[in-house]
N, C-alpha and C. Protein backbone atom coordinates (compact mmCIF):
# COMPACT_ATOMS: atom_id res chain seq x y z
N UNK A 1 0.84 -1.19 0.00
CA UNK A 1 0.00 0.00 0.00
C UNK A 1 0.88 1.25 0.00
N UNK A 2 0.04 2.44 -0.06
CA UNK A 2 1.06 3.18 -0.29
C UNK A 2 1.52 3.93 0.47
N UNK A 3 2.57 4.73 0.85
CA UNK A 3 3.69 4.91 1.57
C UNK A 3 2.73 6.16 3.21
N UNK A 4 1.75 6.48 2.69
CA UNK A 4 0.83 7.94 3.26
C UNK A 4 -0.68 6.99 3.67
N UNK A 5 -0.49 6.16 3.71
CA UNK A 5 -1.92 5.43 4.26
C UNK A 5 -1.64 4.56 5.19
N UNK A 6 -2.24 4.56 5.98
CA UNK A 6 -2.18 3.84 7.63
C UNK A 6 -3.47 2.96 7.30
N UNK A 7 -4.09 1.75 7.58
CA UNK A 7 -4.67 1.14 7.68
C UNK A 7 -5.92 1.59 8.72
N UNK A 8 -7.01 1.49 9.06
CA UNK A 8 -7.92 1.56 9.90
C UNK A 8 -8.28 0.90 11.34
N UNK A 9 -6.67 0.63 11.83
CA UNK A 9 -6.81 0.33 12.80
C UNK A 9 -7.70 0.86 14.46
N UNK A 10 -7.67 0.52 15.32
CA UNK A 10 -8.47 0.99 16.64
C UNK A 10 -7.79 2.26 16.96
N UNK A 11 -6.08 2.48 17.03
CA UNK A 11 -5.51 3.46 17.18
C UNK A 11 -5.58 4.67 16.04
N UNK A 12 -6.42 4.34 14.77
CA UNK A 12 -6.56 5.18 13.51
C UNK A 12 -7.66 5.40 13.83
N UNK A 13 -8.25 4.84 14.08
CA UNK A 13 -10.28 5.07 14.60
C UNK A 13 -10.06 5.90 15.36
N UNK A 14 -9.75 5.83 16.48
CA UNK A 14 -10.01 6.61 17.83
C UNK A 14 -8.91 8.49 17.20
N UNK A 15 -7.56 8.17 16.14
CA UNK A 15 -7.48 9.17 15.88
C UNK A 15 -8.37 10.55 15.23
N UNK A 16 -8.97 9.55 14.20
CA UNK A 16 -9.81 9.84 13.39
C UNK A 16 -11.39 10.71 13.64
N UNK A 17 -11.60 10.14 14.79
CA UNK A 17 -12.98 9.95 15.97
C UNK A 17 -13.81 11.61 15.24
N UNK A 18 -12.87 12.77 15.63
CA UNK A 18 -13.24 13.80 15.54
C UNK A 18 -13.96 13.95 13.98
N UNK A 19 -12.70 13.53 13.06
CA UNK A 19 -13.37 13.47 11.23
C UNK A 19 -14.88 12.80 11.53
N UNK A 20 -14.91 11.61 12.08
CA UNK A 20 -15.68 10.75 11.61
C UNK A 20 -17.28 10.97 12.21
N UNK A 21 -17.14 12.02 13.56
CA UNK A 21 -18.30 12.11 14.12
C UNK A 21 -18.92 13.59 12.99
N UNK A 22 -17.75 14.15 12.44
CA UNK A 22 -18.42 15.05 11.62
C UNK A 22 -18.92 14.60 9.69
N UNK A 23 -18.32 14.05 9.70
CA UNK A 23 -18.89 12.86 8.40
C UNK A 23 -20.16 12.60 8.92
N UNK A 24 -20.65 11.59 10.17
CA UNK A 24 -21.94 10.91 10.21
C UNK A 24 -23.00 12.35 10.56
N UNK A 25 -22.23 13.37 11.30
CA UNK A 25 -23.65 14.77 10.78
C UNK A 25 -23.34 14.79 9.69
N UNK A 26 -22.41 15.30 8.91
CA UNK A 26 -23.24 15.51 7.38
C UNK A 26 -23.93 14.67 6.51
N UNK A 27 -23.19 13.27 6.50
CA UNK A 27 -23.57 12.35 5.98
C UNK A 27 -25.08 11.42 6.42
N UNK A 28 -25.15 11.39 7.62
CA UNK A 28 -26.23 10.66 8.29
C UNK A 28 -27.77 10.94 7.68
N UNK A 29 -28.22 11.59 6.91
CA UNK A 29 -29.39 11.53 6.08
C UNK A 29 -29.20 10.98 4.65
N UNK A 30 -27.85 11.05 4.40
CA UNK A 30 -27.92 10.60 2.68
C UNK A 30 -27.76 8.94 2.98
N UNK A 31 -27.60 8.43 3.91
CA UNK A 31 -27.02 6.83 4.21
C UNK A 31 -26.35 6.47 4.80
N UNK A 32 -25.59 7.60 5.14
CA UNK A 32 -24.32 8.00 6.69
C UNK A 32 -23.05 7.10 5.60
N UNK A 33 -22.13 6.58 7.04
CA UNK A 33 -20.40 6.50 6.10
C UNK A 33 -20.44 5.00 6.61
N UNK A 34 -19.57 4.03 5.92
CA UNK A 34 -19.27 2.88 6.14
C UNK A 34 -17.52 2.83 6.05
N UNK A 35 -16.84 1.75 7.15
CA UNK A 35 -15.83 1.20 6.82
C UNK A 35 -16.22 0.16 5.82
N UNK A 36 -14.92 -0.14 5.17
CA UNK A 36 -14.95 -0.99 3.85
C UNK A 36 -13.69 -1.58 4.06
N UNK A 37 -13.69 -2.66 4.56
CA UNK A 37 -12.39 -3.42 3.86
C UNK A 37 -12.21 -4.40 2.79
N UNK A 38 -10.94 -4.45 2.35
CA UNK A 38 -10.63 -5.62 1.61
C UNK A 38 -9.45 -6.11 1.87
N UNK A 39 -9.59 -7.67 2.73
CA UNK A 39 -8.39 -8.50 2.61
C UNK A 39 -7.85 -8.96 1.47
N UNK A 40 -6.46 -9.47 1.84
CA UNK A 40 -5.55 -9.56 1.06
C UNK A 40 -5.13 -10.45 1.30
N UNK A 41 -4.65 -11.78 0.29
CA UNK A 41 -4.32 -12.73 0.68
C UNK A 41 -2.67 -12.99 0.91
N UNK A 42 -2.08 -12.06 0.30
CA UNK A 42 -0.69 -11.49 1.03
C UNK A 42 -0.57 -10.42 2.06
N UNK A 43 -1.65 -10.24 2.63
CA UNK A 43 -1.57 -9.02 4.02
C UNK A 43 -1.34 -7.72 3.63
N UNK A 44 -1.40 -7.28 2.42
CA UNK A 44 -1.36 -6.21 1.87
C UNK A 44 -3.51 -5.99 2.06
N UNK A 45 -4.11 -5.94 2.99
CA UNK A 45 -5.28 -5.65 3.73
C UNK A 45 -5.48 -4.07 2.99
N UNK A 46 -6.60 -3.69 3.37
CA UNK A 46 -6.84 -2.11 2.98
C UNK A 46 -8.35 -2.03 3.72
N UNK A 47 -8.42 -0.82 4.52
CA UNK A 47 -9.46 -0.62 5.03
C UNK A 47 -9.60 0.89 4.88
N UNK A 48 -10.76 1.48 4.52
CA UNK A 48 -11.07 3.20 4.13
C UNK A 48 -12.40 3.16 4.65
N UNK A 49 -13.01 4.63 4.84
CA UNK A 49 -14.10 4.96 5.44
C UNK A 49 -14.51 6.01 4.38
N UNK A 50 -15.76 5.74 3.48
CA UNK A 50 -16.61 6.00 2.59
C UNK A 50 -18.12 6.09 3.08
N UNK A 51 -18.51 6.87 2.45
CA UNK A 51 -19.76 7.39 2.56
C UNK A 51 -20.53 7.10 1.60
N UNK A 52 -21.70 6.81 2.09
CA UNK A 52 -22.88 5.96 1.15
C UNK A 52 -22.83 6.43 -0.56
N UNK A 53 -23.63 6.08 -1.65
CA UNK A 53 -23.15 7.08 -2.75
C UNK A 53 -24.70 7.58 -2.24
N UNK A 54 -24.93 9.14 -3.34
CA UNK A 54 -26.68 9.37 -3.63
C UNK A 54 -26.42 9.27 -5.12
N UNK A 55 -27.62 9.55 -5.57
CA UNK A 55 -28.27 9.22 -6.94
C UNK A 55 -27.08 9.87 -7.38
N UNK A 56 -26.95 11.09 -7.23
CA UNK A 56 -26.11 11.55 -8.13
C UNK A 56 -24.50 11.40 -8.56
N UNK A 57 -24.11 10.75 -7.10
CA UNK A 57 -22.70 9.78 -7.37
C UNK A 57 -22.55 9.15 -8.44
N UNK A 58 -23.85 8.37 -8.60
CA UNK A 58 -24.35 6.92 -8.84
C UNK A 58 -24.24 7.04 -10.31
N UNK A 59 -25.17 8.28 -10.79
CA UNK A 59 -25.29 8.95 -12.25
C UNK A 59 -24.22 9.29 -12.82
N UNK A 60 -23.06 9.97 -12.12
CA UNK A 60 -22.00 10.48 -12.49
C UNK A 60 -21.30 9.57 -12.56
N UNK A 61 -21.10 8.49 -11.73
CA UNK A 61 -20.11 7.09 -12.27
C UNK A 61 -20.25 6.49 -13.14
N UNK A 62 -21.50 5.99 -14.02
CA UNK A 62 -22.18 5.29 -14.50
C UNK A 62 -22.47 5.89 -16.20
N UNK A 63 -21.70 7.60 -16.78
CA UNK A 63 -21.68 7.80 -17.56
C UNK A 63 -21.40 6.42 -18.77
N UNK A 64 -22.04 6.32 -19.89
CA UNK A 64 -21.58 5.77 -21.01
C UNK A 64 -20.11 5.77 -21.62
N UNK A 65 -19.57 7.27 -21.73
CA UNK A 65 -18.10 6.66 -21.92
C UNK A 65 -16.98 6.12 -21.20
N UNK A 66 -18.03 6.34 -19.53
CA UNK A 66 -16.44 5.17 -19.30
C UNK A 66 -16.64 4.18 -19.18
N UNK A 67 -15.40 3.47 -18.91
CA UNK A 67 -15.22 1.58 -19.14
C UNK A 67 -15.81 1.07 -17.58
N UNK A 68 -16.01 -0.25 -17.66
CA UNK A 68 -16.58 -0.57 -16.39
C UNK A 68 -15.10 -0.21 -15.02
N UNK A 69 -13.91 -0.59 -15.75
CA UNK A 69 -13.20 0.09 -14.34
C UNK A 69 -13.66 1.64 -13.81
N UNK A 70 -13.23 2.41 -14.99
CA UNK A 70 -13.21 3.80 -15.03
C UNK A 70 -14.38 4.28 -14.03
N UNK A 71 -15.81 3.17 -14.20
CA UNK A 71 -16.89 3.72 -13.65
C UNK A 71 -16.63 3.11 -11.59
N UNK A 72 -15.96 2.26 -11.91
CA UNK A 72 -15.49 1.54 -10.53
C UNK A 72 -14.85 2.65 -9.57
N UNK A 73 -14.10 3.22 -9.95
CA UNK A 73 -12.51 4.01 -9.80
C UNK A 73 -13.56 5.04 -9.36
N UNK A 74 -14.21 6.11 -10.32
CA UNK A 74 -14.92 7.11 -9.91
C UNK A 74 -15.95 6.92 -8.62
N UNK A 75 -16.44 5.91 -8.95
CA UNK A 75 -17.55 6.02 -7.81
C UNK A 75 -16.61 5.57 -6.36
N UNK A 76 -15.86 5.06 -6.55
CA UNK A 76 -15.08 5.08 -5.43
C UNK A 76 -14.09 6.76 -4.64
N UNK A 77 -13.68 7.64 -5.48
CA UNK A 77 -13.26 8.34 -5.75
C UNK A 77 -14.08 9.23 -5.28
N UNK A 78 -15.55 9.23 -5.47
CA UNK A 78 -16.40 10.38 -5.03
C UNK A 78 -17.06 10.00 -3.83
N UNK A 79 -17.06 9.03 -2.85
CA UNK A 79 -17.39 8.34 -2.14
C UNK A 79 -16.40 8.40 -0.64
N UNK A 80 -15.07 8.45 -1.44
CA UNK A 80 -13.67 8.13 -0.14
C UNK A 80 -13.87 8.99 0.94
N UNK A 81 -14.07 8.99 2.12
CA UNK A 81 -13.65 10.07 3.31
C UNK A 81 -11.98 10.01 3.90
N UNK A 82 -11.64 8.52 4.05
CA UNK A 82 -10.33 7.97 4.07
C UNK A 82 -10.15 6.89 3.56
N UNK A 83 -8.79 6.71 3.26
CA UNK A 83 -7.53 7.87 3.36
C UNK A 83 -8.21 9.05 2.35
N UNK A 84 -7.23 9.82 2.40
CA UNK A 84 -7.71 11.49 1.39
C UNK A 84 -7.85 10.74 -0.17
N UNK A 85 -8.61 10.93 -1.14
CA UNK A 85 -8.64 11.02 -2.63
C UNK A 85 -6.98 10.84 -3.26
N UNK A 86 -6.18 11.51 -2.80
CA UNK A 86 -4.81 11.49 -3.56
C UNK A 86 -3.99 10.50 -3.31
N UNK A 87 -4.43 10.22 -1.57
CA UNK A 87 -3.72 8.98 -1.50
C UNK A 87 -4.20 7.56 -2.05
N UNK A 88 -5.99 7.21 -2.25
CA UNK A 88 -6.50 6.26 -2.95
C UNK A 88 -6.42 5.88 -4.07
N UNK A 89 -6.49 7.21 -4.90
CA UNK A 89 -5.71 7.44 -5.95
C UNK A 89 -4.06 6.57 -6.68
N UNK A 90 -3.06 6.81 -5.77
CA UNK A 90 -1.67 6.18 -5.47
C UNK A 90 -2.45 4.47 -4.94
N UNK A 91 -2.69 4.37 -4.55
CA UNK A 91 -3.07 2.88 -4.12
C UNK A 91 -3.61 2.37 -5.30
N UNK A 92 -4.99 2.90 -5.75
CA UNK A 92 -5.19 2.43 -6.99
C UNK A 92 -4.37 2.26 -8.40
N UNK A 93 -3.41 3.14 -8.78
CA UNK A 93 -2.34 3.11 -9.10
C UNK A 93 -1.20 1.78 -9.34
N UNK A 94 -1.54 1.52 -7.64
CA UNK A 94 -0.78 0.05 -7.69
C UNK A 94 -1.34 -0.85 -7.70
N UNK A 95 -2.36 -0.57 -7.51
CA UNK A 95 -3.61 -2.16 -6.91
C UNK A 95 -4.82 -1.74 -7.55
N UNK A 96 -4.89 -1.68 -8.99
CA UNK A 96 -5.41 -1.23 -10.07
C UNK A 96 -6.92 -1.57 -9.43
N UNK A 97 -7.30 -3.12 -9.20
CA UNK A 97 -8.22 -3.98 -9.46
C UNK A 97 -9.01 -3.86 -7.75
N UNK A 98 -8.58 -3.13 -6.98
CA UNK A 98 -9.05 -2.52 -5.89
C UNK A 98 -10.29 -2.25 -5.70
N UNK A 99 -10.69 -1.38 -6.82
CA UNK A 99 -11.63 -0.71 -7.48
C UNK A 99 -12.86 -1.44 -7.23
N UNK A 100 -12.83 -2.29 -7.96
CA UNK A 100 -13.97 -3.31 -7.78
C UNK A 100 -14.50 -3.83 -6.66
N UNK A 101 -13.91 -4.54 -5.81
CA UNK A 101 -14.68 -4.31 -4.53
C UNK A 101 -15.52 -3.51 -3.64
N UNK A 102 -14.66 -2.58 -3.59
CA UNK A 102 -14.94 -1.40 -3.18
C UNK A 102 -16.31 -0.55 -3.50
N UNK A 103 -16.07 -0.58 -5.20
CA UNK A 103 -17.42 -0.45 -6.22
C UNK A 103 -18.62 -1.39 -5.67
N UNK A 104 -18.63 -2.59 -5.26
CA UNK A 104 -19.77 -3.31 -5.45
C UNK A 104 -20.35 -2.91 -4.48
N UNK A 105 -19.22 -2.66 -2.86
CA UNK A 105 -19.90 -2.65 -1.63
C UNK A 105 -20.36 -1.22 -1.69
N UNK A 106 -20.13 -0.33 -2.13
CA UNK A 106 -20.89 1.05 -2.17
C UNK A 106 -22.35 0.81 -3.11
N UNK A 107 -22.35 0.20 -4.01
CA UNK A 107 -23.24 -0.52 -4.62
C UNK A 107 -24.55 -1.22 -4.14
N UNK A 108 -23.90 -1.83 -2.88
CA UNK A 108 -24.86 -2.91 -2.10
C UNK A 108 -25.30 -1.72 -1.51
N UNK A 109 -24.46 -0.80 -0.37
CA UNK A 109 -24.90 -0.26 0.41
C UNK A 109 -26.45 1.15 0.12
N UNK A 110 -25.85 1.40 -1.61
CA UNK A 110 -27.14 2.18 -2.28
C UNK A 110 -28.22 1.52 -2.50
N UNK A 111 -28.43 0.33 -2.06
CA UNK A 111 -29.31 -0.80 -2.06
C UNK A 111 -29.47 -0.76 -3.91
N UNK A 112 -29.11 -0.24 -4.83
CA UNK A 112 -29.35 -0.20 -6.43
C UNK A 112 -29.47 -1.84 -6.62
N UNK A 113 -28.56 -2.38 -5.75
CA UNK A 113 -28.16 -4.02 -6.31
C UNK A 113 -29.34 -5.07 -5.58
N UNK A 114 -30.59 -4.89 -4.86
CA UNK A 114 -31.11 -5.51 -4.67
C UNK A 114 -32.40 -5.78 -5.35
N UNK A 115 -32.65 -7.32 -5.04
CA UNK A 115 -33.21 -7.83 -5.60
C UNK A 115 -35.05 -8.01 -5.06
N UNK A 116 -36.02 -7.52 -6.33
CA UNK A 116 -37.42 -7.89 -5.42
C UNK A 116 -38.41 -9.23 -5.47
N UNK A 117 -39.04 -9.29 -4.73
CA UNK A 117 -39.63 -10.74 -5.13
C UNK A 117 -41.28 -9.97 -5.38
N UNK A 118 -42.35 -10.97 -6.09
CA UNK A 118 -42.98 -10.80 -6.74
C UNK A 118 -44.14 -12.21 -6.21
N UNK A 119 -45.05 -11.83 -5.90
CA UNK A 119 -46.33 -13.18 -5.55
C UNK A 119 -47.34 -12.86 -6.39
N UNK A 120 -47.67 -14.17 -7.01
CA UNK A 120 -48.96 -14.20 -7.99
C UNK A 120 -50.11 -13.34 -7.20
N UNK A 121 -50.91 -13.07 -7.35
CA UNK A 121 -52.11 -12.29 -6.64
C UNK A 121 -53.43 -12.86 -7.34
């Protein structure tokens, strides 16, 4: 990972505390903020604190000309609270395919990805 990102540990939480209680006021009506991790099966782990997307994240990622990464990358990108944008940026950089995870669980969390059921009547 990259050289300016600390992981989300208890001692990063509790640093953090102050950011994060002011994220969930601003954020706390659009869907509030989630940690997100993704293990690594070489311990190269990554954990960031993102905020729900709204429609309009959602719209803006999801333009036609970009490629399905491109749309991954952005919606992640407009989403990040931590680490900062420049440093996710540099991570993605190295760990191109990052993206995607990251993408789906902001995804789930806009509930866009769920599924309805339907009874004969």
């Amino acid at each position: 990972m990259d050289m300016a990102y600390e992981p989300l540990t208890d001692t990063k939480l509790a640093e953090l505390q102050s950011r994060i209680d002011g994220w969930k006021a601003k954020f706390g009506d659009q869907g509030g903020i989630r940690s997100i991790e993704v293990p690594d099966e070489e311990g190269d782990d990554f954990s960031g604190i993102f905020r729900v997307p709204t429609k309009d994240d959602l719209e803006r990622s999801s333009r036609k000309e970009l490629s399905n990464m491109e749309s991954d990358t952005q919606l992640c990108m407009l989403c990040v609270l931590y680490p900062e944008p420049e440093v996710l940026q540099g991570i993605f950089r190295k760990s191109w395919g990052l993206c995607v995870p990251i993408s789906k669980k902001l995804l789930q969390l806009s509930k866009v990805t769920r599924e309805a059921r339907a009874k004969k009547l």
